[in-house]
C-alpha atoms as a PDB file:
ATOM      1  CA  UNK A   1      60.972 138.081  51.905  1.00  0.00           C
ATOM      2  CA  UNK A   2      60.814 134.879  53.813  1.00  0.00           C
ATOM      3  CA  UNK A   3      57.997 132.523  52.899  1.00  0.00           C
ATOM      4  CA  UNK A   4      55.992 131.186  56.469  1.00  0.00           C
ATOM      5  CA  UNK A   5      57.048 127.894  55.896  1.00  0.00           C
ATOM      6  CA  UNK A   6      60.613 129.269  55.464  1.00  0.00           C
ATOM      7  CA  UNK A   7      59.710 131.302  59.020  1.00  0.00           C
ATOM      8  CA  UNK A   8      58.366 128.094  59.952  1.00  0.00           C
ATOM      9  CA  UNK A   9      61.626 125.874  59.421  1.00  0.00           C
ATOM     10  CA  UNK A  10      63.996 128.196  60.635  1.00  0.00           C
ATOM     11  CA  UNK A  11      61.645 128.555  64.105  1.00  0.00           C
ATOM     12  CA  UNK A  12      61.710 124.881  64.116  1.00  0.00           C
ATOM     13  CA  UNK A  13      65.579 124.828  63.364  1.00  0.00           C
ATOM     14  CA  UNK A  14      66.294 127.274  65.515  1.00  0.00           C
ATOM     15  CA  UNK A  15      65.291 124.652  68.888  1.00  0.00           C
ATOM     16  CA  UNK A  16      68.157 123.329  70.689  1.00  0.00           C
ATOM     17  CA  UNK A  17      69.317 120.358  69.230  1.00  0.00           C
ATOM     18  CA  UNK A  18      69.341 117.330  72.328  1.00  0.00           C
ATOM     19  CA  UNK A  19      69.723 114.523  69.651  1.00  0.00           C
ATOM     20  CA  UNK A  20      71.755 113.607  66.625  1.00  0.00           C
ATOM     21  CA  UNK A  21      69.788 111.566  64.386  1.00  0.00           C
ATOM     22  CA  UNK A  22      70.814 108.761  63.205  1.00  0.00           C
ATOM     23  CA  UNK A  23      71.581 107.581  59.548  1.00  0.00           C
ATOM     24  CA  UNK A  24      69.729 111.091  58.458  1.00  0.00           C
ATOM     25  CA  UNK A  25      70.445 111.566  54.607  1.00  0.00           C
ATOM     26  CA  UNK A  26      69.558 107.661  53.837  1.00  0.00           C
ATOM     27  CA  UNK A  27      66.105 107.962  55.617  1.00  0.00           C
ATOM     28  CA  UNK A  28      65.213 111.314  54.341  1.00  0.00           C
ATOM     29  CA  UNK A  29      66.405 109.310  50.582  1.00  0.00           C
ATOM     30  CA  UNK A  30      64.539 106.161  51.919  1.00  0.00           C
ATOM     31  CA  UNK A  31      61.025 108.528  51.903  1.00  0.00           C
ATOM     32  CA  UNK A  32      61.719 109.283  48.549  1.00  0.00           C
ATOM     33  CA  UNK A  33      59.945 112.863  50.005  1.00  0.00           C
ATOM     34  CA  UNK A  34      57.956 114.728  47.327  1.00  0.00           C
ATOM     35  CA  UNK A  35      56.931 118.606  48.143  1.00  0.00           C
ATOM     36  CA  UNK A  36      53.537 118.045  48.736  1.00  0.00           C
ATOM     37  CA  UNK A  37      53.273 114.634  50.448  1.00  0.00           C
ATOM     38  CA  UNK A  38      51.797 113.620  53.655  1.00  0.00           C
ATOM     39  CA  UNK A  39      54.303 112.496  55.966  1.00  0.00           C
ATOM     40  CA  UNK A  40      54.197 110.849  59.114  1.00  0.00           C
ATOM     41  CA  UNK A  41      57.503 110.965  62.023  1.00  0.00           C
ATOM     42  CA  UNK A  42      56.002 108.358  64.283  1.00  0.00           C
ATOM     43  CA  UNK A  43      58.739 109.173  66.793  1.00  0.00           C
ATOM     44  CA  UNK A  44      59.890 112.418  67.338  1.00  0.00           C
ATOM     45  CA  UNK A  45      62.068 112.880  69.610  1.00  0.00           C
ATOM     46  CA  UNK A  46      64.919 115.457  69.513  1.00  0.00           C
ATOM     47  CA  UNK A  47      63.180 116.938  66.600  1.00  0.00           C
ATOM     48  CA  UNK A  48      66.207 115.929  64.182  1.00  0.00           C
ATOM     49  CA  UNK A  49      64.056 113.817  61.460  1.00  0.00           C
ATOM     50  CA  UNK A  50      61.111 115.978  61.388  1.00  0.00           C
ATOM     51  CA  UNK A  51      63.059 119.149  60.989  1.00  0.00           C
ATOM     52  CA  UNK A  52      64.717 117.671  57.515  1.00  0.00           C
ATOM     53  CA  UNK A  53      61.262 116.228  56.275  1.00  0.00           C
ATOM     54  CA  UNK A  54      59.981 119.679  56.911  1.00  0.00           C
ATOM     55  CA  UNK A  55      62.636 121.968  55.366  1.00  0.00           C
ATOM     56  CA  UNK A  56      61.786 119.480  51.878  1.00  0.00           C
ATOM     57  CA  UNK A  57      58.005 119.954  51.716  1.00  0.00           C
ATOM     58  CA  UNK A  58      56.380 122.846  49.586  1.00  0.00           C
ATOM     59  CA  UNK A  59      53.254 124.890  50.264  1.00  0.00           C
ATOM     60  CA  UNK A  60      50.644 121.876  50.326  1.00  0.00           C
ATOM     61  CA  UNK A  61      53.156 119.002  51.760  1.00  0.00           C
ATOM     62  CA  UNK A  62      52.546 118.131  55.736  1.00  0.00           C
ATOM     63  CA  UNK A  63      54.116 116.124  58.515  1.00  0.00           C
ATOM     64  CA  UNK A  64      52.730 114.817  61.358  1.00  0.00           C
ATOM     65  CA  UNK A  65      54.969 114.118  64.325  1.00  0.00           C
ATOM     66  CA  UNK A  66      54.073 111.773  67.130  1.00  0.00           C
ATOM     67  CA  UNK A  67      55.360 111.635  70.848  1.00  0.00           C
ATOM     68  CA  UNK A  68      54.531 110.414  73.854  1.00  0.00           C
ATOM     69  CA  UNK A  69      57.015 112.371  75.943  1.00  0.00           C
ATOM     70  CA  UNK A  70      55.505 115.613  76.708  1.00  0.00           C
ATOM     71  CA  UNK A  71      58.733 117.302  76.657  1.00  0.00           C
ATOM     72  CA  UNK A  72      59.441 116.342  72.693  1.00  0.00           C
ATOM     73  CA  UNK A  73      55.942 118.108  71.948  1.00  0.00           C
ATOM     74  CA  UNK A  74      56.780 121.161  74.168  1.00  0.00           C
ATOM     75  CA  UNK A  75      59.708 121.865  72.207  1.00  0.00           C
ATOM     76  CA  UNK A  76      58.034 122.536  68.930  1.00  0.00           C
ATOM     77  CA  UNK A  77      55.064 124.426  67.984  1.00  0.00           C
ATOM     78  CA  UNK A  78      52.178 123.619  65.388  1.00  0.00           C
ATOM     79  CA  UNK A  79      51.697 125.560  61.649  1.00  0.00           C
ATOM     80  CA  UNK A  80      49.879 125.177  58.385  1.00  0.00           C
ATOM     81  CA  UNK A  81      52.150 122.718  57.790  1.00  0.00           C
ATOM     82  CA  UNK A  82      53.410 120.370  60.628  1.00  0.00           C
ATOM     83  CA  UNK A  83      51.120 118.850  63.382  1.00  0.00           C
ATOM     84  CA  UNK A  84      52.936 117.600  66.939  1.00  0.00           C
ATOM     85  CA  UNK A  85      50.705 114.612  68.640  1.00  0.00           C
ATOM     86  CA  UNK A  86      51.074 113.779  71.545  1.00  0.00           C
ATOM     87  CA  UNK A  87      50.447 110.546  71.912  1.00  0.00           C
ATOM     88  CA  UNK A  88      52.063 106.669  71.678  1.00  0.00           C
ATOM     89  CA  UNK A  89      52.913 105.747  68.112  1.00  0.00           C
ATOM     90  CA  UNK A  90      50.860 102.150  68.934  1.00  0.00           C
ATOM     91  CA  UNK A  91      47.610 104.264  68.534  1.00  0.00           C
ATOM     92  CA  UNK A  92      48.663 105.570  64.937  1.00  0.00           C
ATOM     93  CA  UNK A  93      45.967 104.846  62.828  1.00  0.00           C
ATOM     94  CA  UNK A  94      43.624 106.529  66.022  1.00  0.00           C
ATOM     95  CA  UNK A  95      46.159 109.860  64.344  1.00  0.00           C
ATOM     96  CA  UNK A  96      45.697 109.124  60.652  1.00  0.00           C
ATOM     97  CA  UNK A  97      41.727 109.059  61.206  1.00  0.00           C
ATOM     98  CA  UNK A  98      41.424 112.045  63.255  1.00  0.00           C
ATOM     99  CA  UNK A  99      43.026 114.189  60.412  1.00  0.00           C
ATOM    100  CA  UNK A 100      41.534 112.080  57.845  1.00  0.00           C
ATOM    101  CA  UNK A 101      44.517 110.999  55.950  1.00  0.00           C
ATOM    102  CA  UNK A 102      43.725 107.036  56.128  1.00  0.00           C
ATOM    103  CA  UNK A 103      45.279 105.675  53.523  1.00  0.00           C
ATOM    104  CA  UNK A 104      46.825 108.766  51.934  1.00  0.00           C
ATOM    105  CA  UNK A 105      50.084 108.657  53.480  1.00  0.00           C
ATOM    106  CA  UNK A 106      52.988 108.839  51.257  1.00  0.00           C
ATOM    107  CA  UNK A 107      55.897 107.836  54.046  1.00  0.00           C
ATOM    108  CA  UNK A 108      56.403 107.193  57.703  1.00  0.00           C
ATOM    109  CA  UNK A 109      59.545 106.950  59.833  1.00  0.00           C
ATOM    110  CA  UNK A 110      60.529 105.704  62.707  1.00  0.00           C
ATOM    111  CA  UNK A 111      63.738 106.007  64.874  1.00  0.00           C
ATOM    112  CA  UNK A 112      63.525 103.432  67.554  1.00  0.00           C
ATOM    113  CA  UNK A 113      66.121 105.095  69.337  1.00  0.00           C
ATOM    114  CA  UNK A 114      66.408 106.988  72.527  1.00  0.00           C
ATOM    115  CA  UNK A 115      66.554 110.276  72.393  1.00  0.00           C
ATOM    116  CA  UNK A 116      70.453 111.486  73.781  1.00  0.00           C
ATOM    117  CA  UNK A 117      68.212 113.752  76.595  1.00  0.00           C
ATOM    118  CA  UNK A 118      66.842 110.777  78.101  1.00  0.00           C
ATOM    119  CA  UNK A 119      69.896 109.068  78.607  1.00  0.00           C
ATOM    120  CA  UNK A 120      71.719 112.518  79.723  1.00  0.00           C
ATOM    121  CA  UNK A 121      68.849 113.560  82.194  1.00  0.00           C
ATOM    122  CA  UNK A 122      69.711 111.540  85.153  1.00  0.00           C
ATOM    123  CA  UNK A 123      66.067 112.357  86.410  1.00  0.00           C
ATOM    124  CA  UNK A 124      64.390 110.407  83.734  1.00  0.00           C
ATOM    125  CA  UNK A 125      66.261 106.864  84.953  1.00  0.00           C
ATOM    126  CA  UNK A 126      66.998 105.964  82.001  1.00  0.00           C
ATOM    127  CA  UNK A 127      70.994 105.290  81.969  1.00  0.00           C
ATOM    128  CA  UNK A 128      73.681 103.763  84.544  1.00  0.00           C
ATOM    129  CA  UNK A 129      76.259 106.357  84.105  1.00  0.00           C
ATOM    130  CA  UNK A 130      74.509 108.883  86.661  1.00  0.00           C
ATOM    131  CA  UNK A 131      72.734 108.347  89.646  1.00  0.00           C
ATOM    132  CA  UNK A 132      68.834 109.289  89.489  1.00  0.00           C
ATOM    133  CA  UNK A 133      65.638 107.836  90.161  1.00  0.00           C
ATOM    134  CA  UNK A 134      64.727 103.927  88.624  1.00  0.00           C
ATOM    135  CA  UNK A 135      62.220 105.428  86.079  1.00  0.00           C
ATOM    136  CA  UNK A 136      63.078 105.088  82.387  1.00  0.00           C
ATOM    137  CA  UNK A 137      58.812 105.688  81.330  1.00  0.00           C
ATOM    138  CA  UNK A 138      58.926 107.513  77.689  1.00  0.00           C
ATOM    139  CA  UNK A 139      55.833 108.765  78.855  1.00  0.00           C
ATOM    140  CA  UNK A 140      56.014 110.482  82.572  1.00  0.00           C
ATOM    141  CA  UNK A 141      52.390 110.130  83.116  1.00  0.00           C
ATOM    142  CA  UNK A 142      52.069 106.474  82.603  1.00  0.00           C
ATOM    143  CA  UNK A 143      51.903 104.848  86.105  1.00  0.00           C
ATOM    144  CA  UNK A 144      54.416 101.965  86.092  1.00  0.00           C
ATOM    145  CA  UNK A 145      58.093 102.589  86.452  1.00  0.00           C
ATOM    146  CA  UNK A 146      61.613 100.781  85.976  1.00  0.00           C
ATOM    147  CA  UNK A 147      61.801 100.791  90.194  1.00  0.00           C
ATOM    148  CA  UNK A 148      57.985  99.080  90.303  1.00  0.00           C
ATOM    149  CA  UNK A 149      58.483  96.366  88.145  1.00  0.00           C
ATOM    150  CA  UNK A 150      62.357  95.409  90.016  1.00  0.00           C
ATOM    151  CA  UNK A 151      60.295  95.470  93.233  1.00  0.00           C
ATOM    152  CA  UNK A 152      57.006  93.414  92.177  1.00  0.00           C
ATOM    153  CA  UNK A 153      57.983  91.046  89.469  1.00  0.00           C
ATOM    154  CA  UNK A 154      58.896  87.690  90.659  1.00  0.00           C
ATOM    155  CA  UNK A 155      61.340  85.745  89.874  1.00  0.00           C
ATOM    156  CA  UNK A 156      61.028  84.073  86.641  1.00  0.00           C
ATOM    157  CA  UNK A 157      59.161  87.125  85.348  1.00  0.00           C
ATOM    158  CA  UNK A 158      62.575  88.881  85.621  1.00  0.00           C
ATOM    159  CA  UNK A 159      64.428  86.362  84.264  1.00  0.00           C
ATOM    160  CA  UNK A 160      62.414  86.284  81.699  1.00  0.00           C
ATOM    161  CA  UNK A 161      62.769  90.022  80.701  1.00  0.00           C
ATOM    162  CA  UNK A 162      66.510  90.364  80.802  1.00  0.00           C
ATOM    163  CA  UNK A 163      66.799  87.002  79.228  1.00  0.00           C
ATOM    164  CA  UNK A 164      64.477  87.905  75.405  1.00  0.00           C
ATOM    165  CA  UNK A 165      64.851  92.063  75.876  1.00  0.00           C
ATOM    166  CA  UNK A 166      68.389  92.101  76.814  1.00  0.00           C
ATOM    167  CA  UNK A 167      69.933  88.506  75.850  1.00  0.00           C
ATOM    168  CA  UNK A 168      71.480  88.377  78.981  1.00  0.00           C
ATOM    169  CA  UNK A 169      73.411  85.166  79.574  1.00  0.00           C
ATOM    170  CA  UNK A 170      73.106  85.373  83.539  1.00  0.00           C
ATOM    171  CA  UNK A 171      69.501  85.933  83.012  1.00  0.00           C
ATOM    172  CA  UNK A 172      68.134  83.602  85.814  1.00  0.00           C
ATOM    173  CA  UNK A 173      71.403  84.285  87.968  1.00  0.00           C
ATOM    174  CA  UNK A 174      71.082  88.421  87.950  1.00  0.00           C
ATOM    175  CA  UNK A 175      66.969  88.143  88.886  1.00  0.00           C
ATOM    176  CA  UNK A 176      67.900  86.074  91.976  1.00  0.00           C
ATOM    177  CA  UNK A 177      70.281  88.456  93.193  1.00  0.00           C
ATOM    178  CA  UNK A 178      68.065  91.439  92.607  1.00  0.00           C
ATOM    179  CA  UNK A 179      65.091  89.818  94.664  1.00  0.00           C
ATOM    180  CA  UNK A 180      67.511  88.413  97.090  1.00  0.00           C
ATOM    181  CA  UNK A 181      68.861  92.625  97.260  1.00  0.00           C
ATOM    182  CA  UNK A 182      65.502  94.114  97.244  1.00  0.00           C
ATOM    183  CA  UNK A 183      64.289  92.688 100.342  1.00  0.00           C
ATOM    184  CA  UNK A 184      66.890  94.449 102.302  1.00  0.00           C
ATOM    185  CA  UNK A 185      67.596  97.205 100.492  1.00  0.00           C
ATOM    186  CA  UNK A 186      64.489  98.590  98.142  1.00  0.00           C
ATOM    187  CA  UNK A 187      66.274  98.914  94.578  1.00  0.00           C
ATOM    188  CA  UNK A 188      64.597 102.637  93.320  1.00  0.00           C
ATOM    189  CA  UNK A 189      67.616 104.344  92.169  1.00  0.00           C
ATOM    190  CA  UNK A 190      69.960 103.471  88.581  1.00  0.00           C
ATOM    191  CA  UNK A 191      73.358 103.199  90.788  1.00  0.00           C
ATOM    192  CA  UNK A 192      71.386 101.051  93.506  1.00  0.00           C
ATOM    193  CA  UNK A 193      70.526  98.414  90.401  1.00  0.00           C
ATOM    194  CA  UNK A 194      73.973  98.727  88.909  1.00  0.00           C
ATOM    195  CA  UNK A 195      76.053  97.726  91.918  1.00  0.00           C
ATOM    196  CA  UNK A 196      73.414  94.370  91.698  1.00  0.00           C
ATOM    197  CA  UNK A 197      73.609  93.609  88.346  1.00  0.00           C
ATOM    198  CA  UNK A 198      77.443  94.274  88.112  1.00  0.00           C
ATOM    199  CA  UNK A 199      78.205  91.208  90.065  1.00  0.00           C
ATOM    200  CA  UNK A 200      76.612  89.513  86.780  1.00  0.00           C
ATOM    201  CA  UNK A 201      78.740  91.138  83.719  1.00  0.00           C
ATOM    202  CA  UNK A 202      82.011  90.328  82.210  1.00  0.00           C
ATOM    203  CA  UNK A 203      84.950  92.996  83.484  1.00  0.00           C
ATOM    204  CA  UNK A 204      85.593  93.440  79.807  1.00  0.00           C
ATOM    205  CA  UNK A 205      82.042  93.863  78.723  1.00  0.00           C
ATOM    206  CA  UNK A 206      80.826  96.237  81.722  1.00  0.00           C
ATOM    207  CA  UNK A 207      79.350  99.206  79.678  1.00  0.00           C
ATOM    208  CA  UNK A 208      77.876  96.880  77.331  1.00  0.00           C
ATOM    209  CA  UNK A 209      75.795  94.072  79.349  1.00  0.00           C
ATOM    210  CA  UNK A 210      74.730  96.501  81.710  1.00  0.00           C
ATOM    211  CA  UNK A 211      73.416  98.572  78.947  1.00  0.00           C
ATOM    212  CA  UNK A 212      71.773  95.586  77.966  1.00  0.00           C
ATOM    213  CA  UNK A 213      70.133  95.033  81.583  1.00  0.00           C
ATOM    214  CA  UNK A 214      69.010  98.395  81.524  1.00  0.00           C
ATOM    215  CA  UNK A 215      67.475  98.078  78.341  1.00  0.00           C
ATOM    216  CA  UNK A 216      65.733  95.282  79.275  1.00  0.00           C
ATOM    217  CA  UNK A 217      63.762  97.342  82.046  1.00  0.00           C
ATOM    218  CA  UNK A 218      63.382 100.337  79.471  1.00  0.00           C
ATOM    219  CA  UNK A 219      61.246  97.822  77.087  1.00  0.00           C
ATOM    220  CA  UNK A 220      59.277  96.219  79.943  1.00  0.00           C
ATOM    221  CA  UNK A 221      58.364 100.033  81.251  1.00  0.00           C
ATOM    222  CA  UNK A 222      57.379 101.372  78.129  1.00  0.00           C
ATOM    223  CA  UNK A 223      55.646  98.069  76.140  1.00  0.00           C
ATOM    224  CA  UNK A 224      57.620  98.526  73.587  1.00  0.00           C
ATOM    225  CA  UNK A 225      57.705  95.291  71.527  1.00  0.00           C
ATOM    226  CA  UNK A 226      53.863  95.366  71.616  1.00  0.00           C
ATOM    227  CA  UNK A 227      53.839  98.865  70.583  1.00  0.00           C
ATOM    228  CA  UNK A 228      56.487  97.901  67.417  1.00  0.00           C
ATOM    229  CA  UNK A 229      53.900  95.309  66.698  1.00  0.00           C
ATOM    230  CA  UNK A 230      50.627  97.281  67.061  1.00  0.00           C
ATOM    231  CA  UNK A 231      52.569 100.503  64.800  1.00  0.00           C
ATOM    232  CA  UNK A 232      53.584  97.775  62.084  1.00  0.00           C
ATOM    233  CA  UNK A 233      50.255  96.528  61.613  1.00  0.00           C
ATOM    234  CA  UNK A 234      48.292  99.752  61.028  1.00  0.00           C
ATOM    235  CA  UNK A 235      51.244 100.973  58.984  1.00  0.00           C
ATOM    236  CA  UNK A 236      49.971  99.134  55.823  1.00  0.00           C
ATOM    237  CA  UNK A 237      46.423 100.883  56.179  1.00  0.00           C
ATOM    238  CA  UNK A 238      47.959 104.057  56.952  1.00  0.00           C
ATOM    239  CA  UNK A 239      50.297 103.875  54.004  1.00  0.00           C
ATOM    240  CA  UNK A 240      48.786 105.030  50.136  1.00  0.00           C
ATOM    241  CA  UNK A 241      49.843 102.255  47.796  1.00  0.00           C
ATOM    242  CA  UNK A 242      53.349 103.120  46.731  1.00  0.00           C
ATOM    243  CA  UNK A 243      54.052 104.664  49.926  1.00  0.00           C
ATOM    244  CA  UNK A 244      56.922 103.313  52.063  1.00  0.00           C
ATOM    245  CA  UNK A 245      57.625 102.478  55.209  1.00  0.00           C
ATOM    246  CA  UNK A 246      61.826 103.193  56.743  1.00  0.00           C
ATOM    247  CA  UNK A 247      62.340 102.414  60.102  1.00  0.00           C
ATOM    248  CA  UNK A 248      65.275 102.517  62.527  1.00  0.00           C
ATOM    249  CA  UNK A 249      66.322  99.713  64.908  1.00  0.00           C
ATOM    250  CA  UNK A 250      68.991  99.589  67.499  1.00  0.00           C
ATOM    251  CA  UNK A 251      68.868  95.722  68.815  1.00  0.00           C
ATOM    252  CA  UNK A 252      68.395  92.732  67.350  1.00  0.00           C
ATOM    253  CA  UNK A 253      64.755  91.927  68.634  1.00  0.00           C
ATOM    254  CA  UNK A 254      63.633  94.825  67.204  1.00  0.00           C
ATOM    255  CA  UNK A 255      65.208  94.939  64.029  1.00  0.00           C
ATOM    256  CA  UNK A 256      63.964  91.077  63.387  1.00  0.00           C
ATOM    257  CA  UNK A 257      60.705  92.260  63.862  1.00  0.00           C
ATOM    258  CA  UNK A 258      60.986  95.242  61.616  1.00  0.00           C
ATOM    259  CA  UNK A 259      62.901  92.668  58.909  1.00  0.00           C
ATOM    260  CA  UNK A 260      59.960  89.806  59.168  1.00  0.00           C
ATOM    261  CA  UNK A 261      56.818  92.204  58.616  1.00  0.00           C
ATOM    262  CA  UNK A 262      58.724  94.156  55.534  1.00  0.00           C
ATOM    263  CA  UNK A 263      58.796  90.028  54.203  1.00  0.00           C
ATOM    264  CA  UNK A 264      55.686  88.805  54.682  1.00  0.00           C
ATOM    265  CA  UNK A 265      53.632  91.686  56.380  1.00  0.00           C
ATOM    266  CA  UNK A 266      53.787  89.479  59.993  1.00  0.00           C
ATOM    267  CA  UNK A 267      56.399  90.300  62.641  1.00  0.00           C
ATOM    268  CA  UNK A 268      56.735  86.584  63.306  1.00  0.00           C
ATOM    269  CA  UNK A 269      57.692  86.157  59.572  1.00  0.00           C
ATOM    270  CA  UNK A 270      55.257  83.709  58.909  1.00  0.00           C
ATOM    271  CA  UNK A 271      54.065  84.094  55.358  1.00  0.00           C
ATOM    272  CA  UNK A 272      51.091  83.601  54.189  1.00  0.00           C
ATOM    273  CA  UNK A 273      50.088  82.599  50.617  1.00  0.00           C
ATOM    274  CA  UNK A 274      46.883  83.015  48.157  1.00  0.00           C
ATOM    275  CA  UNK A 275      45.564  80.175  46.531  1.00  0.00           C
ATOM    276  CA  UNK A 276      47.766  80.303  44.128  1.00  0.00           C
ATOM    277  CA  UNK A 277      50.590  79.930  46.199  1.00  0.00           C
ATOM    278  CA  UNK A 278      52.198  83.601  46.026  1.00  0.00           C
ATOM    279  CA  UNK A 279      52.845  85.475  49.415  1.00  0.00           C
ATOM    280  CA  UNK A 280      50.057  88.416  50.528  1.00  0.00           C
ATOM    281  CA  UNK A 281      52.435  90.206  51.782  1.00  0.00           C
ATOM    282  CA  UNK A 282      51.510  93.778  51.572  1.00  0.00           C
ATOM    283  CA  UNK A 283      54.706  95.589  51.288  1.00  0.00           C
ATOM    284  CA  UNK A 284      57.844  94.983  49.319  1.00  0.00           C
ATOM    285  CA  UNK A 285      61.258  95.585  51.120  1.00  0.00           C
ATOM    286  CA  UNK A 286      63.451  98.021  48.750  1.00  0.00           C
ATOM    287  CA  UNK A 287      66.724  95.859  49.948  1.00  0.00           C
ATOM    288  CA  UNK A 288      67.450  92.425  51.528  1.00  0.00           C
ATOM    289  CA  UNK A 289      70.085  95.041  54.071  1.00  0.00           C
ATOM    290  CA  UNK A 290      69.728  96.854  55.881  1.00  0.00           C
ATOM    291  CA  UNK A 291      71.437 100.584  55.686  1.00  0.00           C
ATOM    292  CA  UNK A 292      73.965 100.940  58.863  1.00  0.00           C
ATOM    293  CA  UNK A 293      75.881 104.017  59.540  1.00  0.00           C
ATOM    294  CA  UNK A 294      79.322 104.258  57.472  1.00  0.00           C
ATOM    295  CA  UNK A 295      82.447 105.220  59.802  1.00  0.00           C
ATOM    296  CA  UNK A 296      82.249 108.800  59.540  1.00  0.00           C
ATOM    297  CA  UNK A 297      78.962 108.777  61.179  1.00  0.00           C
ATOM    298  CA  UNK A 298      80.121 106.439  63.671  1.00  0.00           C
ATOM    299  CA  UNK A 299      83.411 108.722  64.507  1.00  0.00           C
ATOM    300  CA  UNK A 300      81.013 111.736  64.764  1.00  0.00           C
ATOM    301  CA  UNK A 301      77.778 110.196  66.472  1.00  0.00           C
ATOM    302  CA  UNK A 302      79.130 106.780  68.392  1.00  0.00           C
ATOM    303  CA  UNK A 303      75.312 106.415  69.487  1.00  0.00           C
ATOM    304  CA  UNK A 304      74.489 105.363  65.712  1.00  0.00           C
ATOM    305  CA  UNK A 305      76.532 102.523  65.780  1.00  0.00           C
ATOM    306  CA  UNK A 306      74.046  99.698  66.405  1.00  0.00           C
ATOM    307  CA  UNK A 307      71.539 101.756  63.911  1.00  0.00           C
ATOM    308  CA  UNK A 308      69.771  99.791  61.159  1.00  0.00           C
ATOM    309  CA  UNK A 309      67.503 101.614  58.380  1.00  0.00           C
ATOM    310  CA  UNK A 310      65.156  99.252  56.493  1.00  0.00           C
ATOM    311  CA  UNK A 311      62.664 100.846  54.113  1.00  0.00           C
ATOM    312  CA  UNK A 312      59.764  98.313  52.350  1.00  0.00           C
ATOM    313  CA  UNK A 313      57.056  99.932  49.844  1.00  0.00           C
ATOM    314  CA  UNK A 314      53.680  99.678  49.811  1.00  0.00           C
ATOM    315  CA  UNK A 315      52.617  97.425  46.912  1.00  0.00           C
ATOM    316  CA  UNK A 316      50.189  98.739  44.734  1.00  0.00           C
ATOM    317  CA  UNK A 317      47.151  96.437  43.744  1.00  0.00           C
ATOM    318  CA  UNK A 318      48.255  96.830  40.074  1.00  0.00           C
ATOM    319  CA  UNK A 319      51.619  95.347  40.846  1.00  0.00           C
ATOM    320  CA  UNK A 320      49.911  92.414  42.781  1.00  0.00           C
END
């Protein structure tokens, strides 16, 4: 007979399946997941992650998965052994407090990534390749959108965003153009923004750059370098000493980030020392590389390509 948390996976399983996660096997090996560990999936998503952490946890293990997209949570239901939060992973240790497992966490990941759905559901604004609304929010209850901030930011604000979230090189060039377009024409639609900002990417490059320019907006919407920062930091308190920390990054900005606090427990990679002169840094990165997608996964899921898996440990106050 089926145990419930067999009944469990399998109803869990059994959801359709809008995202392939990325680099799978090496972050469920990266958690170094024991049966009856806490475990935290700070982003959710398609449900991919969470499932496999499940289906390896005995009777007394748990995972707690957080989203801020009301649709992730919707598509998965609540047991004796896995909790859905809705909420923004930025507010974790508001979670870990709630449920009273401070500091007794064995693992958390997170996938940085967008969930395939987003960028297939032309209503949620998030891609160029179909026409929808300028909207890209994670969240659909937050207020701001993708179309408020092309139509309210000025200039150099713009500029400013394409320029450090999307390394655009026609930064200053493409912002112009876009205020100089949305005084005659309001810019609320993806197709609207990428007949603007095509005049300002290479022929050979179009896919890319504009993918870049729509990122851009996506992190401005949705605060997400200040959320990375604000999930990093309460990580370490979250975290029981030995417990580790594997996180998945798609661009450079984020994945620098993710690299400096593993170092020295700062996402500006300052480190700071005792007085002794040894680094405080709380955690200790398992490798100086990061884990990236081998070919196969590539030919199979071409959205992992830019993936990068970094895991860091907790260190213990013995081992300080």
């Amino acid at each position: 007979m089926c145990s419930f948390r067999c009944f469990f996976v399998q109803q869990f399983m059994a959801q359709e399946v809008y995202h392939i996660p990325a680099l799978l096997p090496q972050s469920m090996e990266a958690l170094g997941l024991r049966p009856g560990g806490i475990y935290i999936d700070a982003t959710l998503g398609g449900g991919g992650h969470s499932r496999a952490i499940v289906s390896s946890l005995g009777e007394v293990g748990h995972l707690y998965s957080i989203d801020q997209d009301c649709e992730a949570i919707a598509r998965v239901t609540a047991s004796e052994r896995f909790t859905p939060v809705h909420g923004n992973f930025r507010y974790l240790e508001n979670y870990t407090d709630y449920f009273g497992i401070t500091g007794r966490v064995d693992g958390i990941l997170a996938d940085l990534g967008v969930s395939f759905h987003h960028f297939d559901d032309a209503s949620r604004g998030f891609s160029f390749r179909a026409d929808g609304p300028l909207d890209m929010r994670m969240n659909p209850a937050a207020k701001r959108t993708a179309a408020d901030i092309v139509a309210t930011a000025d200039e150099a604000e713009l500029a400013r965003l394409f320029k450090i979230y999307g390394e655009i090189r026609q930064a200053g060039r493409l912002a112009r153009a876009l205020v100089a377009a949305r005084s005659t024409d309001p810019i609320i639609t993806t197709a609207r923004l990428a007949e603007v900002a095509s005049k300002f990417v290479s022929p050979a490059r179009e896919k890319k750059e504009l993918a870049q320019i729509f990122q851009s907006l996506r992190i401005a919407v949705n605060g997400e370098m200040e959320a990375l920062e604000a999930f990093l930091e309460q990580t370490v308190r979250v975290l029981r000493p030995g417990g580790r920390l594997a996180v998945i990054t798609y661009h450079s900005l984020e994945d620098r980030m993710v690299k400096n606090f593993m170092r020295t427990g700062r996402t500006d990679g300052e480190v700071e020392k005792d007085i002794f002169g040894r680094s405080e840094s709380p955690l200790r990165p398992l490798s100086s590389k990061a884990i990236v997608p081998d070919e196969s996964e590539i030919e199979s899921n071409p959205r992992s390509r830019s993936a990068k898996l970094r895991v860091a440990v907790k260190i213990s106050p013995d081992n300080e």
